[in-house]
C-alpha atoms as a PDB file:
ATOM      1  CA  UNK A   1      28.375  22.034  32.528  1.00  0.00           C
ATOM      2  CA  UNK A   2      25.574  19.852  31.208  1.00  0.00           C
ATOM      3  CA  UNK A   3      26.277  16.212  31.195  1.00  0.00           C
ATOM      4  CA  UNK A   4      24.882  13.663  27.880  1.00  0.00           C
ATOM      5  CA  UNK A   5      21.722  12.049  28.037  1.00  0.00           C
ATOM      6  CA  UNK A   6      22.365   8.451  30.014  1.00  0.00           C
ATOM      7  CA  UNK A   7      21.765   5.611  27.518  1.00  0.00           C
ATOM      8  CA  UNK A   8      18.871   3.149  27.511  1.00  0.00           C
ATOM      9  CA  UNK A   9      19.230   0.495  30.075  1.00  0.00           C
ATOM     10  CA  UNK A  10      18.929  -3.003  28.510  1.00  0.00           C
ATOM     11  CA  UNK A  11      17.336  -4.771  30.781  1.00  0.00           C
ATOM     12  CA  UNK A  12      13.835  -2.777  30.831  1.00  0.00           C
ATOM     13  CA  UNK A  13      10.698  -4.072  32.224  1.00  0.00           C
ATOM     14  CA  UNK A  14       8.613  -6.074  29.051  1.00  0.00           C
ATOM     15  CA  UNK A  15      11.568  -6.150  27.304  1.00  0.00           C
ATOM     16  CA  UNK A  16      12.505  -9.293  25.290  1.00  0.00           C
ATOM     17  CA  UNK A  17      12.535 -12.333  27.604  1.00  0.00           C
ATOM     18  CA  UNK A  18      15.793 -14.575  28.198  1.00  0.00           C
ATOM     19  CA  UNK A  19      16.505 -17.540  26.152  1.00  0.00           C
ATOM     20  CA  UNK A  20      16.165 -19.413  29.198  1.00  0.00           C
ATOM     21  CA  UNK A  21      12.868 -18.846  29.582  1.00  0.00           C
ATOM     22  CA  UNK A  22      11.890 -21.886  28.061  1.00  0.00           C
ATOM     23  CA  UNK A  23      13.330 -23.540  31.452  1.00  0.00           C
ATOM     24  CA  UNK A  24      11.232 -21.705  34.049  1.00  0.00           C
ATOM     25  CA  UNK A  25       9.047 -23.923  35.841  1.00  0.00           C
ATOM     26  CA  UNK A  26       8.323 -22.836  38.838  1.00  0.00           C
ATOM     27  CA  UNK A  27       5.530 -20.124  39.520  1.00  0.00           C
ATOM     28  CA  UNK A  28       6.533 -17.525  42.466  1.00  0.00           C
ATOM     29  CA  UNK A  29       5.336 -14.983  44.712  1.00  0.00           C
ATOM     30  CA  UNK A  30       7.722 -12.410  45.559  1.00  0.00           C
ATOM     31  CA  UNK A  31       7.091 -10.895  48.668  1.00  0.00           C
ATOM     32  CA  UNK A  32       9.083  -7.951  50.701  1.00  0.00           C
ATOM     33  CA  UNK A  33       9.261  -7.669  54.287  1.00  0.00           C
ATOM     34  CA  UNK A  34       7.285  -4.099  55.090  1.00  0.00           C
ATOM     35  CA  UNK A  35       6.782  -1.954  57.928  1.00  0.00           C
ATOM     36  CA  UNK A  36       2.508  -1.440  59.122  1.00  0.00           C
ATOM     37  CA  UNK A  37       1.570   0.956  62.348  1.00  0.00           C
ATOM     38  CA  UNK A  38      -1.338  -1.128  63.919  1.00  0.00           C
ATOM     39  CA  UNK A  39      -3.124   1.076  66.097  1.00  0.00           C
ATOM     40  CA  UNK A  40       0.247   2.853  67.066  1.00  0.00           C
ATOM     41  CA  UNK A  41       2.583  -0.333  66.918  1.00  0.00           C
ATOM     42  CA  UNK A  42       5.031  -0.717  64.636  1.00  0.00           C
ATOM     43  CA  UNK A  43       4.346  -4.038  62.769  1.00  0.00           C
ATOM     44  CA  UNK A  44       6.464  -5.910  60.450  1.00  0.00           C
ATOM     45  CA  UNK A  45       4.561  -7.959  57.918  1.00  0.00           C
ATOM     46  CA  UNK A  46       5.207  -9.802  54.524  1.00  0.00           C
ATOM     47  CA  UNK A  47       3.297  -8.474  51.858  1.00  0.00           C
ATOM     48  CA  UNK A  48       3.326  -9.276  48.115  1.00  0.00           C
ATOM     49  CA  UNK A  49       4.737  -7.004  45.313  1.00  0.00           C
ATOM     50  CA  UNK A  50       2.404  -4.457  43.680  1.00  0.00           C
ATOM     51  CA  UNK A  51       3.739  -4.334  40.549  1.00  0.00           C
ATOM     52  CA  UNK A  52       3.643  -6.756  37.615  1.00  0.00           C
ATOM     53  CA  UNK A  53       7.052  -8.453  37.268  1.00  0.00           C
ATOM     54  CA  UNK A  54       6.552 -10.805  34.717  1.00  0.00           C
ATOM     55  CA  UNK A  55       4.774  -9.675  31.710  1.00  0.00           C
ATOM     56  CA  UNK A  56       3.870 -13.318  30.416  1.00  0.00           C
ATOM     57  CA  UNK A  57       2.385 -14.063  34.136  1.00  0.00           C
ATOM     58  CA  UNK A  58       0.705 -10.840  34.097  1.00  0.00           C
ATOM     59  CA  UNK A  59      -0.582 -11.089  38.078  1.00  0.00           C
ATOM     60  CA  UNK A  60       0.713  -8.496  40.402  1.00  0.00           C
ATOM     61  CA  UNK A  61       3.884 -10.084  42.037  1.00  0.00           C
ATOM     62  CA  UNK A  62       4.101 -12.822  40.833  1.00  0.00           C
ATOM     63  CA  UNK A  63       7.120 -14.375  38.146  1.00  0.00           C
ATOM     64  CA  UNK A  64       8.352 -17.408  36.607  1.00  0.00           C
ATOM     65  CA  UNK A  65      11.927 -18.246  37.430  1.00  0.00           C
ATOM     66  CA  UNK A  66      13.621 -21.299  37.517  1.00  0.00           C
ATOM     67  CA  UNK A  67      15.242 -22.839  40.825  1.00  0.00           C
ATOM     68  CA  UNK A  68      19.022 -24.905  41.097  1.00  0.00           C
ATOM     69  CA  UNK A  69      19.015 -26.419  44.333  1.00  0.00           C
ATOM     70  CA  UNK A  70      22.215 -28.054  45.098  1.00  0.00           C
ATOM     71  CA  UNK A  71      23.814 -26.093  42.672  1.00  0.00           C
ATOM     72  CA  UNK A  72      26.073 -23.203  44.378  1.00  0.00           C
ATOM     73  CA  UNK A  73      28.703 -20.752  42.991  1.00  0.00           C
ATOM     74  CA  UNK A  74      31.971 -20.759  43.651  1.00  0.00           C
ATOM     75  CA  UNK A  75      31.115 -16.594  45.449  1.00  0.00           C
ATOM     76  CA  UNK A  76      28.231 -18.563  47.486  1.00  0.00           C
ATOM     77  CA  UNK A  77      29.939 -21.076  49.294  1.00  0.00           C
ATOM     78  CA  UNK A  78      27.880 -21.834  52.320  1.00  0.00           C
ATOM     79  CA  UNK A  79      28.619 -22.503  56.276  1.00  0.00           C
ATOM     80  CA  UNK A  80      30.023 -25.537  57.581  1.00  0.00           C
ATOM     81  CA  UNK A  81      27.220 -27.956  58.692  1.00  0.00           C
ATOM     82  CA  UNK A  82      25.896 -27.187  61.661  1.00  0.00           C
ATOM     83  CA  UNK A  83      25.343 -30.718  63.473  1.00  0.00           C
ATOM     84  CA  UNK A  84      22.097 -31.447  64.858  1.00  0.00           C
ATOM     85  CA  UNK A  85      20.180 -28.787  62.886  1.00  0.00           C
ATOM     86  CA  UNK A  86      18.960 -29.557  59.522  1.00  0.00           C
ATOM     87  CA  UNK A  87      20.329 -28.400  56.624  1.00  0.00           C
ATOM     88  CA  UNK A  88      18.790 -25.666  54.506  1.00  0.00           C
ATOM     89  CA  UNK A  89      17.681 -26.179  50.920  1.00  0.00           C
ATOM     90  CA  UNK A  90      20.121 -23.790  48.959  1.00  0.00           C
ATOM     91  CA  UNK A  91      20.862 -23.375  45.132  1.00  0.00           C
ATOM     92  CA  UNK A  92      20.433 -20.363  42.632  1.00  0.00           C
ATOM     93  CA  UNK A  93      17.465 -18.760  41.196  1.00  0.00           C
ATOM     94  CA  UNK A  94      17.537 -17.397  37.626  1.00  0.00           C
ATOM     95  CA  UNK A  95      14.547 -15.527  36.386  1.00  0.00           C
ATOM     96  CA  UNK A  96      14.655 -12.547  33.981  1.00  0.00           C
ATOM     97  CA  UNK A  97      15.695  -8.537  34.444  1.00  0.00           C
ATOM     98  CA  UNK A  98      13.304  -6.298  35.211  1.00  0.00           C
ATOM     99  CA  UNK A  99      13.237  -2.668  35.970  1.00  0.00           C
ATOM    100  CA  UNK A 100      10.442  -0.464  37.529  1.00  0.00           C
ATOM    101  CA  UNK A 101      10.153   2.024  35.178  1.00  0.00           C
ATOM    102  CA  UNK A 102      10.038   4.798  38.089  1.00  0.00           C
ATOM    103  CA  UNK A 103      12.717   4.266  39.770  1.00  0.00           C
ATOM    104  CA  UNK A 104      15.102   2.276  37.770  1.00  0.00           C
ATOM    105  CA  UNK A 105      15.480  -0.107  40.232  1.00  0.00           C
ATOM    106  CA  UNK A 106      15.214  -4.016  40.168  1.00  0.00           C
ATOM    107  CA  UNK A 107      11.847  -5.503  41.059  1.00  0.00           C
ATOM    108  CA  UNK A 108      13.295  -8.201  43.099  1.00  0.00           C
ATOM    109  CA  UNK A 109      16.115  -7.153  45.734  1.00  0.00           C
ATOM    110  CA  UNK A 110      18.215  -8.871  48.477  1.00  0.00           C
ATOM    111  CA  UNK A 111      16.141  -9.951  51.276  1.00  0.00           C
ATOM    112  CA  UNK A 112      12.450 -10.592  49.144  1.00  0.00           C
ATOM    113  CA  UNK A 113      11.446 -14.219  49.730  1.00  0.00           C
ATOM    114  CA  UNK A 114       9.889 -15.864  47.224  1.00  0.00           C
ATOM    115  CA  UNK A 115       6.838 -17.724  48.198  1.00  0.00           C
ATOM    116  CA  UNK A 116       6.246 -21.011  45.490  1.00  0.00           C
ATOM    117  CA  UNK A 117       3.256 -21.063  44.276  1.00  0.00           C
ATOM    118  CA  UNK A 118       3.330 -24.409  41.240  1.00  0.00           C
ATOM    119  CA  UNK A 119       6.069 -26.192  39.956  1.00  0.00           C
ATOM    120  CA  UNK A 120       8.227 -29.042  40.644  1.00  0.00           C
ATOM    121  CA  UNK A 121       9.636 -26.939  43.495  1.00  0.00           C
ATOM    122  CA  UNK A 122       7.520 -26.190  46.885  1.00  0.00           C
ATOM    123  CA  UNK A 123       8.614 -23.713  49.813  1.00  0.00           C
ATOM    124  CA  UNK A 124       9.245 -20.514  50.860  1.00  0.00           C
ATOM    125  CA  UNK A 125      13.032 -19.793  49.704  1.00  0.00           C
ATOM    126  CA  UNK A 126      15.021 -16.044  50.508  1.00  0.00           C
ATOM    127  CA  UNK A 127      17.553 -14.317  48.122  1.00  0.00           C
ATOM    128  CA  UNK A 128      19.923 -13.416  50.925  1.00  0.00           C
ATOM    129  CA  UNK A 129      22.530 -11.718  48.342  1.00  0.00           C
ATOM    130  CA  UNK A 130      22.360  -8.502  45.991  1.00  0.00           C
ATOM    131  CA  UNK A 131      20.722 -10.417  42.396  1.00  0.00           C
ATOM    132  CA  UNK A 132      23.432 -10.173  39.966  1.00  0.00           C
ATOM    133  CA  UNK A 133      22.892  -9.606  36.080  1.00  0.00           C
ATOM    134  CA  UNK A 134      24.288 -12.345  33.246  1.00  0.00           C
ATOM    135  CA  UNK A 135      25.620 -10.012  31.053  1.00  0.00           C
ATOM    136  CA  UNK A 136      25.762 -11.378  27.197  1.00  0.00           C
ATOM    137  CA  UNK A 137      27.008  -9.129  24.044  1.00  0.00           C
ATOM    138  CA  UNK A 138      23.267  -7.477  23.762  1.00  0.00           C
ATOM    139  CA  UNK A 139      22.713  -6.406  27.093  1.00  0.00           C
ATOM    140  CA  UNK A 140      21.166  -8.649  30.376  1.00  0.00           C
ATOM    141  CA  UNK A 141      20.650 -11.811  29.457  1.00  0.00           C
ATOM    142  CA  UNK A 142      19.482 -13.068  32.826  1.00  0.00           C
ATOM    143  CA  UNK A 143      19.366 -12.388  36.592  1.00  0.00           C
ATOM    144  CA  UNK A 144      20.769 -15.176  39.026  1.00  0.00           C
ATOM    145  CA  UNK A 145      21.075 -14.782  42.771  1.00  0.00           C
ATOM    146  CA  UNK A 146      21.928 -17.246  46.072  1.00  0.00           C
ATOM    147  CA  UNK A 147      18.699 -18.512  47.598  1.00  0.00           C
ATOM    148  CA  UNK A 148      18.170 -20.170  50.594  1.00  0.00           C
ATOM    149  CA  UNK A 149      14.858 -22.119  52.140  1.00  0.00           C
ATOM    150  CA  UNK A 150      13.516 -20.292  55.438  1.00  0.00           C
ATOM    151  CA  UNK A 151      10.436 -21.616  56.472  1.00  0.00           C
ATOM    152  CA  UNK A 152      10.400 -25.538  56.742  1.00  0.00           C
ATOM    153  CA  UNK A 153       6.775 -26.319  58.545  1.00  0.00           C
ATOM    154  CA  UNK A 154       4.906 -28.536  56.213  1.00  0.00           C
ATOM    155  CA  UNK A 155       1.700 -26.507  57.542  1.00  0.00           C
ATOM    156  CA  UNK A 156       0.604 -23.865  59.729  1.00  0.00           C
ATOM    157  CA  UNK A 157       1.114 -24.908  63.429  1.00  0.00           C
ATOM    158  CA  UNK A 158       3.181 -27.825  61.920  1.00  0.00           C
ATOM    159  CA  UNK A 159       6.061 -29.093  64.665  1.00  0.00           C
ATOM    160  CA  UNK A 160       7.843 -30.960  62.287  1.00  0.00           C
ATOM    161  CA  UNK A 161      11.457 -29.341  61.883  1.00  0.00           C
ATOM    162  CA  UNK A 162      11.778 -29.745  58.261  1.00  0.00           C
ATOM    163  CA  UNK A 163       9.606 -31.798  55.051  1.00  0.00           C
ATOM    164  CA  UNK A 164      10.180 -35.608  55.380  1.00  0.00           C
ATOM    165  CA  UNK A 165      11.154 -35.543  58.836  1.00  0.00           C
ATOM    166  CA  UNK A 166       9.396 -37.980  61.652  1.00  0.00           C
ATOM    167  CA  UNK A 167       6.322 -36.270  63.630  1.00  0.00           C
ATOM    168  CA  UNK A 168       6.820 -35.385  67.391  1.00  0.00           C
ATOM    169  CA  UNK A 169       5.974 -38.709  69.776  1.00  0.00           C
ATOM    170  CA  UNK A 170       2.688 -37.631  71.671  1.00  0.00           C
END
């Protein structure tokens, strides 16, 4: 038994951008946790995308998407406070579908952080659930997904426990 020819997926990479395109103002790097054998150790290290995700950007990696902090679904509702540790920047993250052409998968998957790069928004912010397509009568309109802040040092060596906060007493 031969089965039909699947139909066209329509949400293919350099296909027509979403509408809300015109609202993306932050510039990203989407990078993916990946496994490196260092002189026989195993090595886990962040590394950036290969592949061109945004057509309009056109540098490997790298997207526009726009960021609502504050902003959570009803599906994301977060933790309780914790007290004494400070909260997390969390929101949603819409940026438009994409699909490698190879494999059919999406170019930006649960547990890629995405590293900001210009825009009003600065930090290093993880999509800790499974992106999920905005469907509209003509196919994906958009992709939004949970995403949460990880690392909070204002620079490298930093002590301070989170942006804004008071510097340790030397």
């Amino acid at each position: 038994m031969t089965y039909p020819a699947r139909p066209p997926v329509p949400s293919q990479p350099f296909a027509i951008s979403s509408p809300l395109r015109v609202h993306y103002l932050s510039l990203v790097q989407v990078v993916r946790l990946r496994k490196k054998v260092v002189q026989g150790a195993v090595t886990l290290t962040w590394s950036e995308l290969p592949s061109v995700i945004d057509p309009f950007v056109n540098i490997p990696g790298q997207m526009m998407c726009c960021f609502q902090l504050g902003f959570i679904r009803r599906t994301d509702m977060p933790m309780p406070i914790t007290a004494g540790a400070a909260p997390q920047r969390q929101g949603i993250v819409l940026f438009d579908a994409a699909l490698d052409p190879d494999t059919g998968a999406p170019y930006v998957l649960a547990g890629d952080r995405l590293f900001c790069i210009g825009g009003p928004i600065m930090g290093t912010f993880e999509i800790r659930s499974v992106p999920q397509a905005a469907v509209s009568f003509g196919g994906v309109h958009h992709i939004e997904t949970l995403c949460w802040e990880v690392a909070k040092s204002i620079a490298a060596g930093s002590q301070q426990p989170f942006p804004g906060s008071d510097p340790p007493a030397t």
